[in-house]
PDB file of N, CA and C in Angstrom:
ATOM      1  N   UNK A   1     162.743 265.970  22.365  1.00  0.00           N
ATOM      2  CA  UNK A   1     162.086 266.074  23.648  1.00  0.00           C
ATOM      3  C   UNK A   1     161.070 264.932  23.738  1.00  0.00           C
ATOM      4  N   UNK A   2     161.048 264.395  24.671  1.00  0.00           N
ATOM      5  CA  UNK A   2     160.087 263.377  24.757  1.00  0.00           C
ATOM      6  C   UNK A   2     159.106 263.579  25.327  1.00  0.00           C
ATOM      7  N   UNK A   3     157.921 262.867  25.087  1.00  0.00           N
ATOM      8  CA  UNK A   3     156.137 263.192  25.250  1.00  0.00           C
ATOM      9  C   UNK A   3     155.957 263.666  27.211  1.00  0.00           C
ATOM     10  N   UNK A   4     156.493 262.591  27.199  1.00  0.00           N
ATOM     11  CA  UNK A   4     156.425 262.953  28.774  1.00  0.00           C
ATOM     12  C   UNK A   4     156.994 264.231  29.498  1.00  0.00           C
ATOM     13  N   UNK A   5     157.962 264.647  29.492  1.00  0.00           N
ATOM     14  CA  UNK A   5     158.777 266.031  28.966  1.00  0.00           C
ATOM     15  C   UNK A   5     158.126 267.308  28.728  1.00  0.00           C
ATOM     16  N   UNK A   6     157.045 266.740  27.731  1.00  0.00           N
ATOM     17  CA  UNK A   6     156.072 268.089  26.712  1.00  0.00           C
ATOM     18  C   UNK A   6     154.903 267.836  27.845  1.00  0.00           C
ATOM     19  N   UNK A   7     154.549 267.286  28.289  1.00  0.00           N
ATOM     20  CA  UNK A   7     153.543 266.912  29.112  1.00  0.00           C
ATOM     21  C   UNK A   7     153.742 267.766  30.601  1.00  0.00           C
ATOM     22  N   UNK A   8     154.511 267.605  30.627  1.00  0.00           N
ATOM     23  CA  UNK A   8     155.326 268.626  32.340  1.00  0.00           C
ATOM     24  C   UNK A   8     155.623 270.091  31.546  1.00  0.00           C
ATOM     25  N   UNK A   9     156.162 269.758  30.674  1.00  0.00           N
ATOM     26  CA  UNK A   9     156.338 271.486  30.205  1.00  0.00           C
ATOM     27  C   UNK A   9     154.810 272.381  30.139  1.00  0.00           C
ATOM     28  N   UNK A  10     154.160 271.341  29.705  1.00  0.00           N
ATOM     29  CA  UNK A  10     152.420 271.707  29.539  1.00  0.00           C
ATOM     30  C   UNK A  10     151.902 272.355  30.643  1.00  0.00           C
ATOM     31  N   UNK A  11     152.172 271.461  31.273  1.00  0.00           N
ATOM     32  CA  UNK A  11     151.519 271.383  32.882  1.00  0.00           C
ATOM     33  C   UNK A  11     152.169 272.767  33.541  1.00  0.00           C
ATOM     34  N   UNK A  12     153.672 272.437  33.134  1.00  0.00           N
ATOM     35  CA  UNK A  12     153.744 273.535  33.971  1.00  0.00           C
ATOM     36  C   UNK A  12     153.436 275.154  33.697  1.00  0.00           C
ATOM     37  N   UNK A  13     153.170 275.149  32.153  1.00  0.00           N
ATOM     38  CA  UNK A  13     152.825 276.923  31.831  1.00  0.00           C
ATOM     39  C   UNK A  13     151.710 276.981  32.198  1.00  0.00           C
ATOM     40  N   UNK A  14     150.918 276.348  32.688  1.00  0.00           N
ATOM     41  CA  UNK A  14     149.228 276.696  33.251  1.00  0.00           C
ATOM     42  C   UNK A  14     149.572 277.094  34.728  1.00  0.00           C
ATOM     43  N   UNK A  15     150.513 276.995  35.128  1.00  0.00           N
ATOM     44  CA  UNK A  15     151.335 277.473  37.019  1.00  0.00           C
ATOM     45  C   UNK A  15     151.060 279.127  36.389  1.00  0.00           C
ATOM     46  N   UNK A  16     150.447 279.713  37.733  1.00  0.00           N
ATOM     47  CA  UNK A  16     151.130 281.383  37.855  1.00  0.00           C
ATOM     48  C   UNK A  16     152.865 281.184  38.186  1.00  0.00           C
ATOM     49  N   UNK A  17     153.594 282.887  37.090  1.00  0.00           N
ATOM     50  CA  UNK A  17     154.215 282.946  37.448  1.00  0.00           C
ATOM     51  C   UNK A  17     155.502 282.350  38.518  1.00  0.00           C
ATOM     52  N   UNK A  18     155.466 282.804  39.341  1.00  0.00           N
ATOM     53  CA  UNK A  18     155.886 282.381  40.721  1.00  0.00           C
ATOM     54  C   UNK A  18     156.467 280.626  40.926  1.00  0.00           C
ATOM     55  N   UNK A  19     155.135 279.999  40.310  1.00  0.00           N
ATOM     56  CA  UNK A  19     155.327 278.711  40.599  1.00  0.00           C
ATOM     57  C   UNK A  19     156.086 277.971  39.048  1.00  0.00           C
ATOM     58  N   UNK A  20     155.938 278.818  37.936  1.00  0.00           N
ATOM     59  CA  UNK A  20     156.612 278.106  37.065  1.00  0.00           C
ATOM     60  C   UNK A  20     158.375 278.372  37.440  1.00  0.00           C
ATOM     61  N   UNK A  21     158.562 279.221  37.631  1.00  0.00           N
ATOM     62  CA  UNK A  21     160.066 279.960  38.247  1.00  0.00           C
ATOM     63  C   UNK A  21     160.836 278.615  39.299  1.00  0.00           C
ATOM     64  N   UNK A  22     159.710 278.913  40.161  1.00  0.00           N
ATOM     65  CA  UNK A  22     159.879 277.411  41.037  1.00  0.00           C
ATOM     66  C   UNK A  22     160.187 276.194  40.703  1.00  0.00           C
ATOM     67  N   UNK A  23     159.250 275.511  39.447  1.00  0.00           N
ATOM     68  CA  UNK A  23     159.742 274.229  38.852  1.00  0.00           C
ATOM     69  C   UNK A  23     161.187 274.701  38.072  1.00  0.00           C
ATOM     70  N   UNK A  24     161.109 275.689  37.129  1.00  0.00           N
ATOM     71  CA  UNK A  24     162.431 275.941  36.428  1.00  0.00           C
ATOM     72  C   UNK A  24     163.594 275.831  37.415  1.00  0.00           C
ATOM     73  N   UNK A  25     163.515 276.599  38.902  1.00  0.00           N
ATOM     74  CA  UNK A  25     164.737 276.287  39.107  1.00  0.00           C
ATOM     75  C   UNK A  25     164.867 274.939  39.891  1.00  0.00           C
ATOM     76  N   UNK A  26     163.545 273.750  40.415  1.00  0.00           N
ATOM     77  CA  UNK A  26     164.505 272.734  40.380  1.00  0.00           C
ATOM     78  C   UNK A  26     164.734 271.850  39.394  1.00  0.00           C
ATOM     79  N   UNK A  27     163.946 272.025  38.187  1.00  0.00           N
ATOM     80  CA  UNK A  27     164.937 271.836  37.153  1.00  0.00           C
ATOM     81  C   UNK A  27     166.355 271.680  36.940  1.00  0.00           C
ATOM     82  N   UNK A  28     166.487 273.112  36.771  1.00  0.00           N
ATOM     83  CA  UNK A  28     168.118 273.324  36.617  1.00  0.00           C
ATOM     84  C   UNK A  28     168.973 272.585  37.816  1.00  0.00           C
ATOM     85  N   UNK A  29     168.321 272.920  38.898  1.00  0.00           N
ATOM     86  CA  UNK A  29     168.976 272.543  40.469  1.00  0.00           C
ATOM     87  C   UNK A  29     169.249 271.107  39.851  1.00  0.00           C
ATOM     88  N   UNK A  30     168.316 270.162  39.537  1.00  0.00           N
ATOM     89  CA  UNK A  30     168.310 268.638  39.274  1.00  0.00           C
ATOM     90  C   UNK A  30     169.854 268.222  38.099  1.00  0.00           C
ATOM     91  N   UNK A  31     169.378 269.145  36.985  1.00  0.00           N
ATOM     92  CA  UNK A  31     169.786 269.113  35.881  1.00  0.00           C
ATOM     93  C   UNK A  31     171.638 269.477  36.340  1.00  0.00           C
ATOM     94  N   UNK A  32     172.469 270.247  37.075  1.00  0.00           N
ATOM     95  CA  UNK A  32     172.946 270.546  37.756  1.00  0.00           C
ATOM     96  C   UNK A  32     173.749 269.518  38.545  1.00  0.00           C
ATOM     97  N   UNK A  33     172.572 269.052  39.383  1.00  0.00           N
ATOM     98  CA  UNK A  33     173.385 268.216  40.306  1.00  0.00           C
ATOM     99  C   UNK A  33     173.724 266.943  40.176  1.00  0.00           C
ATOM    100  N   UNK A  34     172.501 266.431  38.955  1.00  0.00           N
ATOM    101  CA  UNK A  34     172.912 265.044  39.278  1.00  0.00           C
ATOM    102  C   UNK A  34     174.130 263.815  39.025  1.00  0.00           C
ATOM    103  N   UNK A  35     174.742 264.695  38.136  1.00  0.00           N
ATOM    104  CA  UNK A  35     175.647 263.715  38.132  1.00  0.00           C
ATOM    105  C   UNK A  35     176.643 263.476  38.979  1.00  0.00           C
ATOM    106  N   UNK A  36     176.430 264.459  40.162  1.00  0.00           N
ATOM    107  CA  UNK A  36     176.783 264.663  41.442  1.00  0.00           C
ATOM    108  C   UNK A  36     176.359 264.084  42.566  1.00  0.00           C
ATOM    109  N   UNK A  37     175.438 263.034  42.404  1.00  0.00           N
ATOM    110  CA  UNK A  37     175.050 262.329  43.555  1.00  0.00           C
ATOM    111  C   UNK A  37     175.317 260.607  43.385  1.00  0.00           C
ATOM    112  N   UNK A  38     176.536 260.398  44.279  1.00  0.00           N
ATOM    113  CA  UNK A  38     177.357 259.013  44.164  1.00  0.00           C
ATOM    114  C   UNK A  38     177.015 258.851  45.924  1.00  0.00           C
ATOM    115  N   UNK A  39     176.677 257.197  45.203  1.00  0.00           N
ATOM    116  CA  UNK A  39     176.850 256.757  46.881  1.00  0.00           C
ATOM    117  C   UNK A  39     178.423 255.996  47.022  1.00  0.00           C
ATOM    118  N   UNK A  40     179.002 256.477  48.667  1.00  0.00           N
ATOM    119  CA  UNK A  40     180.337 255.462  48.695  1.00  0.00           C
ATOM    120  C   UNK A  40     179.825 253.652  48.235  1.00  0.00           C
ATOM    121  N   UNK A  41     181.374 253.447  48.055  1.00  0.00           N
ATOM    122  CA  UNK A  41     180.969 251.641  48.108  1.00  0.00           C
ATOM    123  C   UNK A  41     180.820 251.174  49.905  1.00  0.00           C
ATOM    124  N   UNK A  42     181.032 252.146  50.969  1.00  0.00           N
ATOM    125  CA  UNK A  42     180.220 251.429  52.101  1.00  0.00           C
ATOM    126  C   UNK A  42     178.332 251.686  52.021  1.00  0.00           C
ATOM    127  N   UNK A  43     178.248 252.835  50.997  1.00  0.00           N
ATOM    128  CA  UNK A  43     176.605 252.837  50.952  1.00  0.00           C
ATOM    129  C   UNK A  43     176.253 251.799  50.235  1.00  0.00           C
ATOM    130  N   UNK A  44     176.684 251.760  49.223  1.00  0.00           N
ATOM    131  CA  UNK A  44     176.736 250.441  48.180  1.00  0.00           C
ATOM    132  C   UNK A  44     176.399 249.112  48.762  1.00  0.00           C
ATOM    133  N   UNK A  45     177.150 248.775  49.804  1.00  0.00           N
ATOM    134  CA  UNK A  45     177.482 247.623  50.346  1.00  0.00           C
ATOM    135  C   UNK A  45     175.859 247.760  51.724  1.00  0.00           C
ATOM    136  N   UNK A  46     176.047 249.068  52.064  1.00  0.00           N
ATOM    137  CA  UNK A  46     174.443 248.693  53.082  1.00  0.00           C
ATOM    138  C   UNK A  46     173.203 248.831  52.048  1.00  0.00           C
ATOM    139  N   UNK A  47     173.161 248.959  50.924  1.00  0.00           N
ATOM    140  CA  UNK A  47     171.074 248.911  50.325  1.00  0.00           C
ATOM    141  C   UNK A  47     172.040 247.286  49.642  1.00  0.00           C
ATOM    142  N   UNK A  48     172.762 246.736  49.174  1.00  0.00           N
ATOM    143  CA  UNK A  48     172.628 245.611  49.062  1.00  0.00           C
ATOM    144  C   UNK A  48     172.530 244.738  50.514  1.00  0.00           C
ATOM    145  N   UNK A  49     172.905 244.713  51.574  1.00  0.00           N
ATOM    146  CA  UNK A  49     172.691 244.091  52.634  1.00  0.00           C
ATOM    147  C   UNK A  49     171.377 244.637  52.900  1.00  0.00           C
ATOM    148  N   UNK A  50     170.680 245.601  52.702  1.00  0.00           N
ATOM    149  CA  UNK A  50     169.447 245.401  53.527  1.00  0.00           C
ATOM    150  C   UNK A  50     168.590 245.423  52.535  1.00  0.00           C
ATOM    151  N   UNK A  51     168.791 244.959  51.147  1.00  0.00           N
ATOM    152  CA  UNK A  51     167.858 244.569  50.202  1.00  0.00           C
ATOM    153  C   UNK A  51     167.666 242.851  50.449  1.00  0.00           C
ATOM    154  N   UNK A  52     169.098 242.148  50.837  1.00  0.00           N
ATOM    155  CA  UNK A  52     169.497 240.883  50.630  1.00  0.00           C
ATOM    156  C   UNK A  52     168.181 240.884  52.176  1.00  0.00           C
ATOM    157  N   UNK A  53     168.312 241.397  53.105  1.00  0.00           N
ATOM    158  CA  UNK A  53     167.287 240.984  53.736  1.00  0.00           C
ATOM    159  C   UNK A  53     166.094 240.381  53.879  1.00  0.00           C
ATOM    160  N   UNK A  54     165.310 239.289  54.286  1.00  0.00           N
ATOM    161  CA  UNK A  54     164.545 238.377  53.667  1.00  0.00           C
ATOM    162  C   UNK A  54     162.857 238.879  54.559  1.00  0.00           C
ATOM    163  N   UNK A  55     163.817 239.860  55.987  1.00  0.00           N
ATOM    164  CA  UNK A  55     162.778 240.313  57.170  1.00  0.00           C
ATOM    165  C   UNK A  55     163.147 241.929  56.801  1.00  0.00           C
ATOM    166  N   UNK A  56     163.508 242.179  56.130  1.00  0.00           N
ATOM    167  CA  UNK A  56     163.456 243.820  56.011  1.00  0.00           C
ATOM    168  C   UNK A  56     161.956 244.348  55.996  1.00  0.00           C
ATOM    169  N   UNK A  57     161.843 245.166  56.504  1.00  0.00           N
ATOM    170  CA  UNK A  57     160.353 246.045  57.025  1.00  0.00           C
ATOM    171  C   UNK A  57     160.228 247.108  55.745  1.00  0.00           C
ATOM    172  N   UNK A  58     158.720 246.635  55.169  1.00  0.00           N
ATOM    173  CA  UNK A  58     158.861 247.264  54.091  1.00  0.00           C
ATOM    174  C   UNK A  58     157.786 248.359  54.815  1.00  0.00           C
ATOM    175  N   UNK A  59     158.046 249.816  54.203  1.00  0.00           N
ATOM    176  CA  UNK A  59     156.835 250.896  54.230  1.00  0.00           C
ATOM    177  C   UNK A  59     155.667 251.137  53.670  1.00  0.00           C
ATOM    178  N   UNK A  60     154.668 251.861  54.159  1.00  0.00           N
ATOM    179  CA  UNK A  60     153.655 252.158  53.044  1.00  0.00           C
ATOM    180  C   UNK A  60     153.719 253.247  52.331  1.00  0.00           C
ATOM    181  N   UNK A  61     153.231 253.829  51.484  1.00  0.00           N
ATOM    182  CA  UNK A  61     153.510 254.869  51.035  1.00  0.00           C
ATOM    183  C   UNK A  61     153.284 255.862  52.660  1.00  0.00           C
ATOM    184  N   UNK A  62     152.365 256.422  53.009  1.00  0.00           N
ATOM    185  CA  UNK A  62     151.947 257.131  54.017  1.00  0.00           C
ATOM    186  C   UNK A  62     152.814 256.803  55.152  1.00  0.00           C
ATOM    187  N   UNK A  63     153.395 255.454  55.517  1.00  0.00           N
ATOM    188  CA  UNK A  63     154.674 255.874  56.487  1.00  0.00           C
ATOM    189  C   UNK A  63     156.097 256.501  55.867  1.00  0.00           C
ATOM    190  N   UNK A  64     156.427 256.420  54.818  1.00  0.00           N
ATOM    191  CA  UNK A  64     157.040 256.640  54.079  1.00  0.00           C
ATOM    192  C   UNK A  64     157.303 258.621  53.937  1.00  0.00           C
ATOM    193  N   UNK A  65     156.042 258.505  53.619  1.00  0.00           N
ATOM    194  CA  UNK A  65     155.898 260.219  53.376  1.00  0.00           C
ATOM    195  C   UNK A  65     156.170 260.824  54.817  1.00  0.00           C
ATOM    196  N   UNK A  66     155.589 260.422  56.397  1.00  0.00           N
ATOM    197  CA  UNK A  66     155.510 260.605  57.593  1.00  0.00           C
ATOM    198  C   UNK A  66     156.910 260.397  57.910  1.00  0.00           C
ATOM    199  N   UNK A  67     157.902 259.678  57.120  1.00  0.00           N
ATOM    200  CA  UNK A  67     159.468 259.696  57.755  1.00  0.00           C
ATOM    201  C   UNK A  67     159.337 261.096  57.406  1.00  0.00           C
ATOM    202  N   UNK A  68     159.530 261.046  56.115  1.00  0.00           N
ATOM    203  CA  UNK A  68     160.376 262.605  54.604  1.00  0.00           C
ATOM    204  C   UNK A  68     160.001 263.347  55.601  1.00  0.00           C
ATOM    205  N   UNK A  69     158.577 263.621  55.845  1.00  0.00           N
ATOM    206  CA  UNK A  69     158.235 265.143  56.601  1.00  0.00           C
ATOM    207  C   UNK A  69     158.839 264.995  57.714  1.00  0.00           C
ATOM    208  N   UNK A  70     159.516 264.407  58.346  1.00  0.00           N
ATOM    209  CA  UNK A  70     160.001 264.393  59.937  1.00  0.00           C
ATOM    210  C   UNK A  70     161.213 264.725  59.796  1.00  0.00           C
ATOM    211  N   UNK A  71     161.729 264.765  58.470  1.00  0.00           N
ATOM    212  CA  UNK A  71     163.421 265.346  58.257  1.00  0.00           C
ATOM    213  C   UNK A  71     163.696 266.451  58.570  1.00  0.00           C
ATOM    214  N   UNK A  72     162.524 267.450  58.144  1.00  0.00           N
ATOM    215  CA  UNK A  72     162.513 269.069  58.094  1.00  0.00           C
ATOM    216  C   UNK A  72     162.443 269.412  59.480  1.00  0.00           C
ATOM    217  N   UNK A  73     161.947 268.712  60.407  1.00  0.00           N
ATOM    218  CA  UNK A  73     162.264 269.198  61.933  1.00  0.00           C
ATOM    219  C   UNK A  73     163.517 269.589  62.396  1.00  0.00           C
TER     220      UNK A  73
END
């Protein structure tokens, strides 16, 4: 197990209940899915075209976060 690892495991037994349950299952959820998340080669092909971009509009963190939360609408 690595330090960083023991460090979140740490962190997380000081959570009530409730909220350690919570990290455990997206844990597993993570642990689970990921080898399940492929982008097509047309996704492939758009973050290299809009990385290759020289005028691509970069975010700040805080617009960034203000997209994420606008998903859940």
């Amino acid at each position: 197990m690595t330090k960083l690892f023991e460090d979140a495991i740490r962190q997380v037994e000081q959570l009530p209940e409730g909220e350690q349950d919570a990290a455990a299952g997206a844990l597993l959820d993570y642990v689970k899915h990921m080898r399940e998340i492929r982008l097509t080669d047309e996704q492939v092909a758009e973050v290299l075209r809009r990385i290759a971009d020289p005028n691509r509009k970069l975010l700040s963190l805080a617009e960034a976060r203000a997209r994420v939360e606008g998903f859940g609408s």
